[in-house]
PDB file of N, CA and C in Angstrom:
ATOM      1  N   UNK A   1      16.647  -4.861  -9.223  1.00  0.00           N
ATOM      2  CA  UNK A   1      15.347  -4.673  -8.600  1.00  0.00           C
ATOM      3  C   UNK A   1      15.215  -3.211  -8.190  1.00  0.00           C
ATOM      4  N   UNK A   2      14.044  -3.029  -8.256  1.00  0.00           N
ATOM      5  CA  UNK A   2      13.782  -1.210  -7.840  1.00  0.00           C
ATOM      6  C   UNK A   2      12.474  -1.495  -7.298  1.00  0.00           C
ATOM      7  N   UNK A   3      12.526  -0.453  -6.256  1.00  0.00           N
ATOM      8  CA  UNK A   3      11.292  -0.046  -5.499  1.00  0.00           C
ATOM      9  C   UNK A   3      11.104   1.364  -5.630  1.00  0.00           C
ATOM     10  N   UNK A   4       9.704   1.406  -5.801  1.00  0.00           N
ATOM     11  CA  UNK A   4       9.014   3.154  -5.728  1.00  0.00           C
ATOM     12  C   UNK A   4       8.261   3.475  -4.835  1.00  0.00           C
ATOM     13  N   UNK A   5       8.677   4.168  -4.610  1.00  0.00           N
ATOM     14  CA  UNK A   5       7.299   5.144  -3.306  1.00  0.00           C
ATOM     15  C   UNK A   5       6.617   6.357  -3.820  1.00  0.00           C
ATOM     16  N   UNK A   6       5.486   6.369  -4.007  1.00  0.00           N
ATOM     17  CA  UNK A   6       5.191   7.985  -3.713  1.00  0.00           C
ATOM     18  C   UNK A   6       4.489   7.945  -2.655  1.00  0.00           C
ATOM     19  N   UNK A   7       4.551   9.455  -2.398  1.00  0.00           N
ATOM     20  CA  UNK A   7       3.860   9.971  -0.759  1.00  0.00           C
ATOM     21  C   UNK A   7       2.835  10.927  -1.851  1.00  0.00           C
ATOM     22  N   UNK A   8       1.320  10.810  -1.097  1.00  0.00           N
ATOM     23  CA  UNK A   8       0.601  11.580  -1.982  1.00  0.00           C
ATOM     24  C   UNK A   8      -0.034  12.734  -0.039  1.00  0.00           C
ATOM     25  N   UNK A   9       0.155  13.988  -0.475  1.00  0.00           N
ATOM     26  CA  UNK A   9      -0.635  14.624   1.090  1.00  0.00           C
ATOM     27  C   UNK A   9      -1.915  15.109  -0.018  1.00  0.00           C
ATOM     28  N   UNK A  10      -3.085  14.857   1.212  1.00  0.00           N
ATOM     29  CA  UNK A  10      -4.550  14.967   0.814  1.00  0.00           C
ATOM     30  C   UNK A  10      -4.859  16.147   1.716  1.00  0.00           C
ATOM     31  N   UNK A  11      -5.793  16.719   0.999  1.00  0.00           N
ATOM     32  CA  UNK A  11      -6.296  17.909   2.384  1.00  0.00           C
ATOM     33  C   UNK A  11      -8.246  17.593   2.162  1.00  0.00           C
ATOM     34  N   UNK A  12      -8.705  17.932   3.099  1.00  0.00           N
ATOM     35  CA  UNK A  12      -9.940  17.218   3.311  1.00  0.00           C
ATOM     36  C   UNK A  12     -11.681  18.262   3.849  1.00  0.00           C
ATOM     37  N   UNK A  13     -11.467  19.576   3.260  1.00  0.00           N
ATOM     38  CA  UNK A  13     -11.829  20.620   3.286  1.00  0.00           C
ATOM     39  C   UNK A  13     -13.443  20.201   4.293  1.00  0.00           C
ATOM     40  N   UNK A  14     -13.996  18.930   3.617  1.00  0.00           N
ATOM     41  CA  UNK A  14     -15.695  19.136   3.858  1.00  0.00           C
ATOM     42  C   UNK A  14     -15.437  17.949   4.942  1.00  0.00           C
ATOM     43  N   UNK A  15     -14.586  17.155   5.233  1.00  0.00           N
ATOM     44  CA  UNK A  15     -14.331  16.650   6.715  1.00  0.00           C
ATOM     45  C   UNK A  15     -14.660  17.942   7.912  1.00  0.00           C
ATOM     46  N   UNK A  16     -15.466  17.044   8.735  1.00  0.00           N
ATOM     47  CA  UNK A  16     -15.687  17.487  10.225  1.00  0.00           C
ATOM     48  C   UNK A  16     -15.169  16.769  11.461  1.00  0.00           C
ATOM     49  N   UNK A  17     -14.878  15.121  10.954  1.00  0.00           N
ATOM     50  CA  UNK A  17     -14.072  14.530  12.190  1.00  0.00           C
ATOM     51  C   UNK A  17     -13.519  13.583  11.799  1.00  0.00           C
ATOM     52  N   UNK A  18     -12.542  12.617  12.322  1.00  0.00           N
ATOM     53  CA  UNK A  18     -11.607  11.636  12.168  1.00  0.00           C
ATOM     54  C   UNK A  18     -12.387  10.630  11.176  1.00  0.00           C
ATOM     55  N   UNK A  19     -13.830  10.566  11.345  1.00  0.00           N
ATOM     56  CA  UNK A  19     -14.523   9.847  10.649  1.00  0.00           C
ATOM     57  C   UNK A  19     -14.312   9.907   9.360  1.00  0.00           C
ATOM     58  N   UNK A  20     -15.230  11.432   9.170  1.00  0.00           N
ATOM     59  CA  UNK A  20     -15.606  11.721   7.857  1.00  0.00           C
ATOM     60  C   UNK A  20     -13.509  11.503   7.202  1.00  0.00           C
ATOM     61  N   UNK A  21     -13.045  11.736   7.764  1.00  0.00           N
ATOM     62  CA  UNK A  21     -11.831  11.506   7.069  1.00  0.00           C
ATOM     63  C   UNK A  21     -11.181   9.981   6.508  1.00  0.00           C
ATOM     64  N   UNK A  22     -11.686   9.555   7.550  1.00  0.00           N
ATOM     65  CA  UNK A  22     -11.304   7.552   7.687  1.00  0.00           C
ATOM     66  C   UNK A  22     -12.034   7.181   6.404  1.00  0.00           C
ATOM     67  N   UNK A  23     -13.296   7.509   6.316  1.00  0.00           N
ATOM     68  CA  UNK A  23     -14.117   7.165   5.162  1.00  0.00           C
ATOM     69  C   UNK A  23     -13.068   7.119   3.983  1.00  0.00           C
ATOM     70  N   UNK A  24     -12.967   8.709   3.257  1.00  0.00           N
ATOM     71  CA  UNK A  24     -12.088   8.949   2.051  1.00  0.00           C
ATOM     72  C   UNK A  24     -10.460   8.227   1.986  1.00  0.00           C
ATOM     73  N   UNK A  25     -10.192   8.169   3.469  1.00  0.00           N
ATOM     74  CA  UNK A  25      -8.619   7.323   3.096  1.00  0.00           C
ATOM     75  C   UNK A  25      -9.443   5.958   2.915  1.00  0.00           C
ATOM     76  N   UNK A  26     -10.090   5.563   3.455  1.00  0.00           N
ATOM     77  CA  UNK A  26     -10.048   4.207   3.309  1.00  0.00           C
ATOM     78  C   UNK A  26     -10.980   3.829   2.052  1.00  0.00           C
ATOM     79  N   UNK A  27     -11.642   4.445   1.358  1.00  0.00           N
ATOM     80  CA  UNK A  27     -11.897   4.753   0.250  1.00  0.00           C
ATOM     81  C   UNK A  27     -11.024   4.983  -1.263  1.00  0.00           C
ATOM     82  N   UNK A  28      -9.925   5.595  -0.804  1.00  0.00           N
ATOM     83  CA  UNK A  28      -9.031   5.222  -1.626  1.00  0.00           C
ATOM     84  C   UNK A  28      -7.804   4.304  -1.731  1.00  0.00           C
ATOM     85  N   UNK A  29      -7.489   3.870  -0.236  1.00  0.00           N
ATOM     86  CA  UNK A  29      -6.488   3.039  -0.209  1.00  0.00           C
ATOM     87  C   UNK A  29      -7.402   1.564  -0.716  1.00  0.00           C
ATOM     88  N   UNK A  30      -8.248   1.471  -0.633  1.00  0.00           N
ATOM     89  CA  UNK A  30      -8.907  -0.039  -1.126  1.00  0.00           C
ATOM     90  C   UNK A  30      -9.014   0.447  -3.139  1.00  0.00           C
ATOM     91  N   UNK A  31      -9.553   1.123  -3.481  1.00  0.00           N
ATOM     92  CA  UNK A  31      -9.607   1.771  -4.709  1.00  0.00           C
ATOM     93  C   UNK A  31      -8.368   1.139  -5.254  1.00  0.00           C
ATOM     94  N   UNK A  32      -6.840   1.975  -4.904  1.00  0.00           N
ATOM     95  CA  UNK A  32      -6.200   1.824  -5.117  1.00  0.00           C
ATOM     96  C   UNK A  32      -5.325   0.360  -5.308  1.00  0.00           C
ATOM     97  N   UNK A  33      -5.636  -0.228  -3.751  1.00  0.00           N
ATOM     98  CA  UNK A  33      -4.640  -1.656  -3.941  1.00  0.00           C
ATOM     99  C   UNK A  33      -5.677  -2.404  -5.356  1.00  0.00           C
ATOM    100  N   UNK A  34      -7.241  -2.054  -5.403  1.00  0.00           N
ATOM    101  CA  UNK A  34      -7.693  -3.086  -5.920  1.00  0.00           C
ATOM    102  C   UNK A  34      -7.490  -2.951  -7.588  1.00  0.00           C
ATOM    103  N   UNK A  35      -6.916  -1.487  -8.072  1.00  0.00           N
ATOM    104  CA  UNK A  35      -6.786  -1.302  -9.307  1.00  0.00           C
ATOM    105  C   UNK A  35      -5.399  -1.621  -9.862  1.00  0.00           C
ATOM    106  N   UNK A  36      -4.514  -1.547  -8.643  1.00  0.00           N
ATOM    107  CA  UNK A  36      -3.173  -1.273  -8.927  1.00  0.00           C
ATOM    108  C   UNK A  36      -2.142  -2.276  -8.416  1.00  0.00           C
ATOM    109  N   UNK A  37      -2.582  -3.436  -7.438  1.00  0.00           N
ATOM    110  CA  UNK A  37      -1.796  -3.974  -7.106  1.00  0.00           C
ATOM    111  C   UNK A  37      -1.009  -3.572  -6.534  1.00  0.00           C
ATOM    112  N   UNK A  38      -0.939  -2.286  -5.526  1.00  0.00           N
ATOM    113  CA  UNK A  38       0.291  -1.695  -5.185  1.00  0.00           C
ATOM    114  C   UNK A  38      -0.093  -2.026  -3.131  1.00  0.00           C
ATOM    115  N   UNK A  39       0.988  -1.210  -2.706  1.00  0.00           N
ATOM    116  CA  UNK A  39       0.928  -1.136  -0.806  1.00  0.00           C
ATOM    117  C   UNK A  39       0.366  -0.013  -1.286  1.00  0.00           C
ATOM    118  N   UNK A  40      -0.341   0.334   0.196  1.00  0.00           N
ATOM    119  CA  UNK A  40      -1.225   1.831   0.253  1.00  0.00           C
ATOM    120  C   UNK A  40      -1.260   1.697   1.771  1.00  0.00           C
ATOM    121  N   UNK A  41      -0.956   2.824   2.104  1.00  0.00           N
ATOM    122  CA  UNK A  41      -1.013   2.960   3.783  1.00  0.00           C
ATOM    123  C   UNK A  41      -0.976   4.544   4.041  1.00  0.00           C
ATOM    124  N   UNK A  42      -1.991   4.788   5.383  1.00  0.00           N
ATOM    125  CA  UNK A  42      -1.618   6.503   5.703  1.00  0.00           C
ATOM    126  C   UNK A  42      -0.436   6.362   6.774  1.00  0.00           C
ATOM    127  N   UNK A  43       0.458   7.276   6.498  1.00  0.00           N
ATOM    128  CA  UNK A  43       1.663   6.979   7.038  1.00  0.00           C
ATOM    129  C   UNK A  43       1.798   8.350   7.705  1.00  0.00           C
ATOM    130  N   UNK A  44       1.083   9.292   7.940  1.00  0.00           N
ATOM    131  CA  UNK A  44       1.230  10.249   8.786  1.00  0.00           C
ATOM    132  C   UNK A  44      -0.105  11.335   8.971  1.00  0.00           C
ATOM    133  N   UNK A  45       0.084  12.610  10.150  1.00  0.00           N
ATOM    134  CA  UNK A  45      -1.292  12.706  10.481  1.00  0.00           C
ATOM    135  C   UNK A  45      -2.380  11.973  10.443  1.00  0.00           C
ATOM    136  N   UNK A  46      -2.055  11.167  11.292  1.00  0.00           N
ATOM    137  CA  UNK A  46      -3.115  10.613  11.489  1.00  0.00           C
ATOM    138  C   UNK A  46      -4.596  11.149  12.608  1.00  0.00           C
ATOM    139  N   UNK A  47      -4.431  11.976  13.143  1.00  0.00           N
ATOM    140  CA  UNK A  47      -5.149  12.842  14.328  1.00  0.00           C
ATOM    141  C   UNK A  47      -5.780  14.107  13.839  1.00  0.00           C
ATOM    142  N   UNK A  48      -5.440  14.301  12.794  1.00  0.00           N
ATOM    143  CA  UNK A  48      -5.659  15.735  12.378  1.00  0.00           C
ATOM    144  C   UNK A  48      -6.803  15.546  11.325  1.00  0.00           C
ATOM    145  N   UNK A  49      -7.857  15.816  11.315  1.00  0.00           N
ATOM    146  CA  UNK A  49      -9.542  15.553  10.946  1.00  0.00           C
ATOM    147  C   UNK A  49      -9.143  15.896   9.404  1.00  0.00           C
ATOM    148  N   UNK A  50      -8.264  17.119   8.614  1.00  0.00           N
ATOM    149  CA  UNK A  50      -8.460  17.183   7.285  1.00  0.00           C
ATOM    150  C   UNK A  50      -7.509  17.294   6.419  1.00  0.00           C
ATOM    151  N   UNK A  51      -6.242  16.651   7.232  1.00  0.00           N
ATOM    152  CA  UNK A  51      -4.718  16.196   6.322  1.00  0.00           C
ATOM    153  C   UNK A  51      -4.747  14.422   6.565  1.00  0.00           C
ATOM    154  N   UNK A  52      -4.207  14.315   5.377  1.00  0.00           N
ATOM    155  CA  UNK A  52      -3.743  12.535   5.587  1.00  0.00           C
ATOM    156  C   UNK A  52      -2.456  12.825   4.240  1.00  0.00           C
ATOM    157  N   UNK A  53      -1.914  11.683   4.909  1.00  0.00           N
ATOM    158  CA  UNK A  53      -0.302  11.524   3.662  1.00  0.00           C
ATOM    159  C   UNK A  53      -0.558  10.095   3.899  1.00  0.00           C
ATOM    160  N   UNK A  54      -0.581   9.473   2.544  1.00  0.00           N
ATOM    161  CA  UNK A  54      -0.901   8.047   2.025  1.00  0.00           C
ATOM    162  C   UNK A  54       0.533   7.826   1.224  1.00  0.00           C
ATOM    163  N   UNK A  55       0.648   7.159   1.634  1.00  0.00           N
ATOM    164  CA  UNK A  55       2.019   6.097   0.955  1.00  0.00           C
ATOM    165  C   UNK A  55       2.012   4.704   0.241  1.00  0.00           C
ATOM    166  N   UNK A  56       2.383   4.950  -1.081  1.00  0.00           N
ATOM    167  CA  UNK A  56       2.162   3.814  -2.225  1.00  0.00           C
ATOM    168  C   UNK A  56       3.759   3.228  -2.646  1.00  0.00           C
ATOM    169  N   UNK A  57       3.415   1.669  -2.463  1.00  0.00           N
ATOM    170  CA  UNK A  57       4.832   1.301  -2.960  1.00  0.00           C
ATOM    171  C   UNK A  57       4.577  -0.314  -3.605  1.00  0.00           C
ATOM    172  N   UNK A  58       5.593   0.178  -4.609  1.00  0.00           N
ATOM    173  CA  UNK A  58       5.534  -0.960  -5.662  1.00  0.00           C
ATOM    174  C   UNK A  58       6.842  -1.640  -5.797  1.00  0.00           C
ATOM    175  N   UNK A  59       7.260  -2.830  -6.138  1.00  0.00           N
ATOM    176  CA  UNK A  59       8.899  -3.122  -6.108  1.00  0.00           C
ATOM    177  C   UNK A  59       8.227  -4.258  -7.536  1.00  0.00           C
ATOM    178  N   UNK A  60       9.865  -3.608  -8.568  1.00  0.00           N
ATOM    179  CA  UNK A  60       9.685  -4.426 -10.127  1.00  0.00           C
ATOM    180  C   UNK A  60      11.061  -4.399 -10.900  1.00  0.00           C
ATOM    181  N   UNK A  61      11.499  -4.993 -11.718  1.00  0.00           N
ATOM    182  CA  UNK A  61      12.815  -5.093 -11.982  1.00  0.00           C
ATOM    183  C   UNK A  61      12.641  -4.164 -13.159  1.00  0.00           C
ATOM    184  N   UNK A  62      12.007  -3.178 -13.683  1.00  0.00           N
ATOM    185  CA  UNK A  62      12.120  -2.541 -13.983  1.00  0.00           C
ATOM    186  C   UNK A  62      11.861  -0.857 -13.648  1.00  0.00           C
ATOM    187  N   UNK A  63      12.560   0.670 -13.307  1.00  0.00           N
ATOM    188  CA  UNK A  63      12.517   1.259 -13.223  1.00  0.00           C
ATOM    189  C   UNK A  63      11.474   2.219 -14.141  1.00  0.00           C
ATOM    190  N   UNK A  64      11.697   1.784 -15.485  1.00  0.00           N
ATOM    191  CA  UNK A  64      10.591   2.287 -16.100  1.00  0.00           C
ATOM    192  C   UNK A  64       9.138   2.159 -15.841  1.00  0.00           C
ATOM    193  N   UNK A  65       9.059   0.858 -16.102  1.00  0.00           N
ATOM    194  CA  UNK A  65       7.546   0.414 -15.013  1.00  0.00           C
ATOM    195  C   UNK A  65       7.028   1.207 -14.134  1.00  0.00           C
ATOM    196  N   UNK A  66       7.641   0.981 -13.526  1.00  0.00           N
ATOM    197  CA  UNK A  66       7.169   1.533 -12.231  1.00  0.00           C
ATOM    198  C   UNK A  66       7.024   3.014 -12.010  1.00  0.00           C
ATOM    199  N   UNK A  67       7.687   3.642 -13.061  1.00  0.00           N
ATOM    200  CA  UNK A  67       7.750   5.371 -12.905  1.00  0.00           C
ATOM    201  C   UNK A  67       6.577   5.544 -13.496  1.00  0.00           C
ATOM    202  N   UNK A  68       6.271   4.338 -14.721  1.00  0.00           N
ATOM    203  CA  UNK A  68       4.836   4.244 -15.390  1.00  0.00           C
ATOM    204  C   UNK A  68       3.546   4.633 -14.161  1.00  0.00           C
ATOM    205  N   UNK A  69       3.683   3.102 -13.785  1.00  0.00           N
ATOM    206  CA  UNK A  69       2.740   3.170 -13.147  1.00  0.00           C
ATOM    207  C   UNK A  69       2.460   3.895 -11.722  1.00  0.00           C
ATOM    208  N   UNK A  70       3.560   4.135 -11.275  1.00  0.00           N
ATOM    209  CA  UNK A  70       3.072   5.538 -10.155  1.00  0.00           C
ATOM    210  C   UNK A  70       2.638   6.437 -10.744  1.00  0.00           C
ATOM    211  N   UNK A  71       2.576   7.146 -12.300  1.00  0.00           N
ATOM    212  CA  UNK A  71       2.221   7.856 -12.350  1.00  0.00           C
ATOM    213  C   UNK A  71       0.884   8.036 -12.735  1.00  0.00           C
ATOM    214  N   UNK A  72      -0.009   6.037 -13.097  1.00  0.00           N
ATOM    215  CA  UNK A  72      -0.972   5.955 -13.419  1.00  0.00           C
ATOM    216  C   UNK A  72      -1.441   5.926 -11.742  1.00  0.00           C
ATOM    217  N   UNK A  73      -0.902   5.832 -11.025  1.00  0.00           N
ATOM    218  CA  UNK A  73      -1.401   5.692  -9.371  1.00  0.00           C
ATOM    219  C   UNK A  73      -1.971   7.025  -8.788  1.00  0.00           C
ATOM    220  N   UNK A  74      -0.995   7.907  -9.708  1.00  0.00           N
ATOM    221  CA  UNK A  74      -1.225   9.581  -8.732  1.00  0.00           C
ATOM    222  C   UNK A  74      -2.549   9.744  -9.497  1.00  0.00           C
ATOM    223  N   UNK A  75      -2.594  10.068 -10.889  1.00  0.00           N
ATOM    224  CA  UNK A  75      -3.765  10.571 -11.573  1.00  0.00           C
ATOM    225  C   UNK A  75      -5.534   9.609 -10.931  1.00  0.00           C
ATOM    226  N   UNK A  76      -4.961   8.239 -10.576  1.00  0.00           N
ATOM    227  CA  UNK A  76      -6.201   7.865  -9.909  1.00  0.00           C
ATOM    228  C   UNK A  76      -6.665   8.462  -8.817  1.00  0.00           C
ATOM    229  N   UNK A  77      -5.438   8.174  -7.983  1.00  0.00           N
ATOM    230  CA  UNK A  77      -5.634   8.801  -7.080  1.00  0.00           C
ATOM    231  C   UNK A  77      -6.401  10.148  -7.058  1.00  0.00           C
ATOM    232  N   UNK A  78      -5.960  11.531  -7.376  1.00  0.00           N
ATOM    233  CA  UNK A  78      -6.418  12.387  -7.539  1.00  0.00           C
ATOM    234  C   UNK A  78      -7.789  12.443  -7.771  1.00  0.00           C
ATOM    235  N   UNK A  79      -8.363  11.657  -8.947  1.00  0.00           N
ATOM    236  CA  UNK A  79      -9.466  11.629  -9.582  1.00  0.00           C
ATOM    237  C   UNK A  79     -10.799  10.873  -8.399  1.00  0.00           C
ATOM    238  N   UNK A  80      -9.783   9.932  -7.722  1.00  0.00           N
ATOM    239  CA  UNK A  80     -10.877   9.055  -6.308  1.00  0.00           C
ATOM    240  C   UNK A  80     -11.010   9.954  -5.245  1.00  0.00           C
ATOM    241  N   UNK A  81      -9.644  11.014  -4.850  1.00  0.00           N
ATOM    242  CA  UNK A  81      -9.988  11.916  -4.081  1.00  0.00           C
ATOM    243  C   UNK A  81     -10.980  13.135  -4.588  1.00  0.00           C
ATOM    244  N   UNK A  82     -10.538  13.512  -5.238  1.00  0.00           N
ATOM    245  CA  UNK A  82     -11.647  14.645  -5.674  1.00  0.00           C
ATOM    246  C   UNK A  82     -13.297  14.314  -5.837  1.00  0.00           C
ATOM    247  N   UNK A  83     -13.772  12.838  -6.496  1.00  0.00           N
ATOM    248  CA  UNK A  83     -14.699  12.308  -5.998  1.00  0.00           C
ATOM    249  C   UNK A  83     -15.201  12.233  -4.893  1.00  0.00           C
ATOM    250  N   UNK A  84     -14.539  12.213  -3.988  1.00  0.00           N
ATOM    251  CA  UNK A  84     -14.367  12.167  -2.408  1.00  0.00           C
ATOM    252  C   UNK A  84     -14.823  13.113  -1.957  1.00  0.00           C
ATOM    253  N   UNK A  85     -14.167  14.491  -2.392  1.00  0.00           N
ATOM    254  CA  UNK A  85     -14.439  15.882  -1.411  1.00  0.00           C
ATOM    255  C   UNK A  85     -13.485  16.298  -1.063  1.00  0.00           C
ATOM    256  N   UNK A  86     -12.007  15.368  -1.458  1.00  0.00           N
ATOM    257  CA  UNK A  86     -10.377  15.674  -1.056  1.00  0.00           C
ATOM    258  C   UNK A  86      -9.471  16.164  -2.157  1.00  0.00           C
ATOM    259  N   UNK A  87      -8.717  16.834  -1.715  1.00  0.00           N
ATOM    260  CA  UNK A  87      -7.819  17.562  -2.885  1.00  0.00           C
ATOM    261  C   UNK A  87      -6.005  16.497  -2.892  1.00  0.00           C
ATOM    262  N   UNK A  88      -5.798  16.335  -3.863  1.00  0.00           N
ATOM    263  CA  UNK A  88      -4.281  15.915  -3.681  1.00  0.00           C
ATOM    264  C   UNK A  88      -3.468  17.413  -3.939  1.00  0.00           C
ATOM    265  N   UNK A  89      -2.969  17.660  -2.900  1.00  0.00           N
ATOM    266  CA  UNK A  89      -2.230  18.754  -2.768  1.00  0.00           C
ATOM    267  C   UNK A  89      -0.902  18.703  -2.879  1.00  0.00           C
ATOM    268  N   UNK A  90      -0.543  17.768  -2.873  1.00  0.00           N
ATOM    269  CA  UNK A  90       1.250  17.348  -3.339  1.00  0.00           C
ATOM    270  C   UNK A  90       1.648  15.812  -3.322  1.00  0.00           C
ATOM    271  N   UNK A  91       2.405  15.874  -4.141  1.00  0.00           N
ATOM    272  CA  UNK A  91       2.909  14.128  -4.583  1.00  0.00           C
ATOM    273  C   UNK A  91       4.490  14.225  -4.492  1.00  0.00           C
ATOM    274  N   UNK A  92       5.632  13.240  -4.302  1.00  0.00           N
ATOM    275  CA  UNK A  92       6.487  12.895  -4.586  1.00  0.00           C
ATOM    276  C   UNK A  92       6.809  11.677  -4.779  1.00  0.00           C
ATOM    277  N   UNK A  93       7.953  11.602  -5.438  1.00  0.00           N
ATOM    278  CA  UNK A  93       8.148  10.053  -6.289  1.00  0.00           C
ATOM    279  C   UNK A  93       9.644   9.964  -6.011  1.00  0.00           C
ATOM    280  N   UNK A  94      10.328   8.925  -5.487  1.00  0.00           N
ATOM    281  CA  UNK A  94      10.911   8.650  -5.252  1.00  0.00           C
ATOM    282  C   UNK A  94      11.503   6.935  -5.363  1.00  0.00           C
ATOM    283  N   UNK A  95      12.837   6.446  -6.098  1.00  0.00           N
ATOM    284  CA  UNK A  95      12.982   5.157  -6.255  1.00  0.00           C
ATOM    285  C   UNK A  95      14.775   4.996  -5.088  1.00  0.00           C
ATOM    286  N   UNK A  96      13.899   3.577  -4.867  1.00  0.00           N
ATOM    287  CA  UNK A  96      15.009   2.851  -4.194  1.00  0.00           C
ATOM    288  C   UNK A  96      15.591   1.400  -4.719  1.00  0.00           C
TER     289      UNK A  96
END
């Protein structure tokens, strides 16, 4: 069995308050579980109006899989944030 995480950090340029930010995470964390079947959660800064770090995790008995599909996770991602008004500014991938 293997589990994957990536951590994706967003930066949020045309945010003005916790709001306008809540919108785009929660905009993509629903996006996401509903395309991907995966966990999606902001797992840090949470206070800070135009950073968020969202955390995606998938568990599959295969390693390949899953390197697959995180990597079909980031490119959505990216593509729902930038729709948004948010930049994905860094990703890591990591298996357990």
């Amino acid at each position: 069995m293997a589990i994957a995480y990536l951590t994706l950090e967003l930066r949020m340029e045309t945010a003005h308050s916790l709001k306008d930010k809540r919108q785009v995470v929660r905009s993509l964390k629903d996006k996401l579980r509903a395309s991907f079947n995966v966990s999606v959660a902001e797992i840090e800064n949470l206070d800070l109006w135009q950073l968020a770090t969202i955390g995606v995790v998938s568990v599959s008995d295969s390693r390949d899989y899953l390197e697959g599909l995180m990597r079909n996770v980031e490119s959505a991602a990216t593509r729902i944030a930038n729709n948004a008004g948010a930049d994905v500014t860094d990703s890591f991938l990591d298996f357990v």
